[in-house]
C-alpha atoms as a PDB file:
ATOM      1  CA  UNK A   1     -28.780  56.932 -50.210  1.00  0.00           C
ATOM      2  CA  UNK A   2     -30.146  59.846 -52.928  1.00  0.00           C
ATOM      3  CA  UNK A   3     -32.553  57.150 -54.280  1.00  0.00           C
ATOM      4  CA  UNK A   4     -34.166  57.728 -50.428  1.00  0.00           C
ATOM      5  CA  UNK A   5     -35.038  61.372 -51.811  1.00  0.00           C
ATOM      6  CA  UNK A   6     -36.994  60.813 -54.244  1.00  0.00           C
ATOM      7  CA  UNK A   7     -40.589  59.353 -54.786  1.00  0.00           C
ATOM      8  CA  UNK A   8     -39.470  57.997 -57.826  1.00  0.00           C
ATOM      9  CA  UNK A   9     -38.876  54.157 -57.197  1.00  0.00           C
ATOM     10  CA  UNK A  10     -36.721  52.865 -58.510  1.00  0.00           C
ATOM     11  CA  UNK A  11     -35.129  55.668 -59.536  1.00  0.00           C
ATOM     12  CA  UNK A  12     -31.712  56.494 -61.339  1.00  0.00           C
ATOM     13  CA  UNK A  13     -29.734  58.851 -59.734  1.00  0.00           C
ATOM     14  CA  UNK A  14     -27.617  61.202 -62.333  1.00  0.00           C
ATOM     15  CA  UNK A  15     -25.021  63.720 -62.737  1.00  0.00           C
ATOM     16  CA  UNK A  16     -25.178  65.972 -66.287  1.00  0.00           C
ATOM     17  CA  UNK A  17     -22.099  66.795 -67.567  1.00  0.00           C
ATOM     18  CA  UNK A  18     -21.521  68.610 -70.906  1.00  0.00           C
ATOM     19  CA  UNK A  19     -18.735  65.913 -71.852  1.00  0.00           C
ATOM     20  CA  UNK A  20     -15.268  65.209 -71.708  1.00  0.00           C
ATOM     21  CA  UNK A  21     -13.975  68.504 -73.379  1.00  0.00           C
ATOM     22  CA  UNK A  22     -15.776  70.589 -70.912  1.00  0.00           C
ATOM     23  CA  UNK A  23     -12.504  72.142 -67.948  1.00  0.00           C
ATOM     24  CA  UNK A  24     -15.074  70.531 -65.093  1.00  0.00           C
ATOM     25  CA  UNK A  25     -15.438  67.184 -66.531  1.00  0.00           C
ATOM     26  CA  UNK A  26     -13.073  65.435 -63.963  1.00  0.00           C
ATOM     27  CA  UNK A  27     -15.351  67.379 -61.292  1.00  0.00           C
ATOM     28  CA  UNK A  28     -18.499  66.226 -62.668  1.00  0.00           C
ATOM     29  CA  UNK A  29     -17.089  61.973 -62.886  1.00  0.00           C
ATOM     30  CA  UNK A  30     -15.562  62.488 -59.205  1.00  0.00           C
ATOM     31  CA  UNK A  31     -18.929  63.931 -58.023  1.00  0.00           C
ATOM     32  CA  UNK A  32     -21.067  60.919 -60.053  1.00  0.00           C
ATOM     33  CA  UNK A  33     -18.110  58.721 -58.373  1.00  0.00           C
ATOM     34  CA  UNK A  34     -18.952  59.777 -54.833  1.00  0.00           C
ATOM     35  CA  UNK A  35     -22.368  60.225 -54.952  1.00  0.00           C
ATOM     36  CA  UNK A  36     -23.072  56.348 -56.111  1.00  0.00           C
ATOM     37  CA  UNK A  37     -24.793  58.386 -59.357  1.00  0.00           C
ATOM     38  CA  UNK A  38     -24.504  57.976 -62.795  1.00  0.00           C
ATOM     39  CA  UNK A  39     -22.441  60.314 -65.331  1.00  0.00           C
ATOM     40  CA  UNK A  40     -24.725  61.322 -68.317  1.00  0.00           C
ATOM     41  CA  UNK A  41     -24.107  63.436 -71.142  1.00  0.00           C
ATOM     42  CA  UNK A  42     -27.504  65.058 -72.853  1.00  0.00           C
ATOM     43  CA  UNK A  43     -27.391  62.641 -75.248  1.00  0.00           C
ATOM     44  CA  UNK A  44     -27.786  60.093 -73.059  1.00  0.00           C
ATOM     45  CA  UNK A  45     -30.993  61.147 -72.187  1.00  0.00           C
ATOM     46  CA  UNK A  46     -34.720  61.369 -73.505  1.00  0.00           C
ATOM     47  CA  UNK A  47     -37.801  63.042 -72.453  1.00  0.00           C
ATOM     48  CA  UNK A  48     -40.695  60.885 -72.674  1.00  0.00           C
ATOM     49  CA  UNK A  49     -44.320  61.396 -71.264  1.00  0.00           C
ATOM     50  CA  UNK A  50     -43.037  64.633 -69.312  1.00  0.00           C
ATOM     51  CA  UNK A  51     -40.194  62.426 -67.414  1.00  0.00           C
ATOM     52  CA  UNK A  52     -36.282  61.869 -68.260  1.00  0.00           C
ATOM     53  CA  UNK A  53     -34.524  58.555 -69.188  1.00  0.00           C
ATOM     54  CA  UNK A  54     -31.377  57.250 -69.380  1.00  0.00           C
ATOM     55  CA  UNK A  55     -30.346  55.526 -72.488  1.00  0.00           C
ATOM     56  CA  UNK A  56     -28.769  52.607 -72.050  1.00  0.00           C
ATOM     57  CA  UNK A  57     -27.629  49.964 -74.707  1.00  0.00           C
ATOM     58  CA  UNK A  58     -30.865  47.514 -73.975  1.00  0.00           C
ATOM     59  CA  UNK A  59     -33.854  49.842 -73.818  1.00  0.00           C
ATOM     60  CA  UNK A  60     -34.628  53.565 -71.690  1.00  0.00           C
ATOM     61  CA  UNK A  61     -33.219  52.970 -67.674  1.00  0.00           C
ATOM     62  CA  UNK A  62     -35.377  53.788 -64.711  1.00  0.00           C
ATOM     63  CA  UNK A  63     -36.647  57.691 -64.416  1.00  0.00           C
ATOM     64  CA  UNK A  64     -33.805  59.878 -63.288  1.00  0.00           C
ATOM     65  CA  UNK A  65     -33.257  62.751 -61.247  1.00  0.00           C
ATOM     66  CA  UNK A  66     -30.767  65.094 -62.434  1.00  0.00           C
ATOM     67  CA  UNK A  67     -27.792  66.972 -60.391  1.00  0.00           C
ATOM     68  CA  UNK A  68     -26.649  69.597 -62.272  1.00  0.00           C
ATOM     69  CA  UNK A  69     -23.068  70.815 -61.605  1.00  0.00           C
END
């Protein structure tokens, strides 16, 4: 349903969190959860050629939009 909001295609649709010690961090998976979006951490991201990309264990994921909580 998000991925319908951007022109990105495909696109990965994210939630940044600052990690499991951070007092929202339930918040932030239960948002991701709901939302049908992933639950990144900074580190799980890189900025290459002016865009951001998940890290995955293969190789970068699809362009992502970030929701910030």
């Amino acid at each position: 349903m998000l991925e319908s909001l951007t022109p990105i295609k495909p696109a990965t649709i994210a939630v940044l969190t600052p990690g499991i010690y951070n007092s929202a961090y339930f918040e932030h998976a239960y948002l991701a959860q709901q939302m049908g979006a992933e639950l990144v951490e900074g580190k799980d991201l890189v900025v290459k050629d002016d865009f951001v990309y998940m890290i995955t264990t293969k190789d970068y994921k699809n362009r992502c939009n970030l929701s910030e909580s």
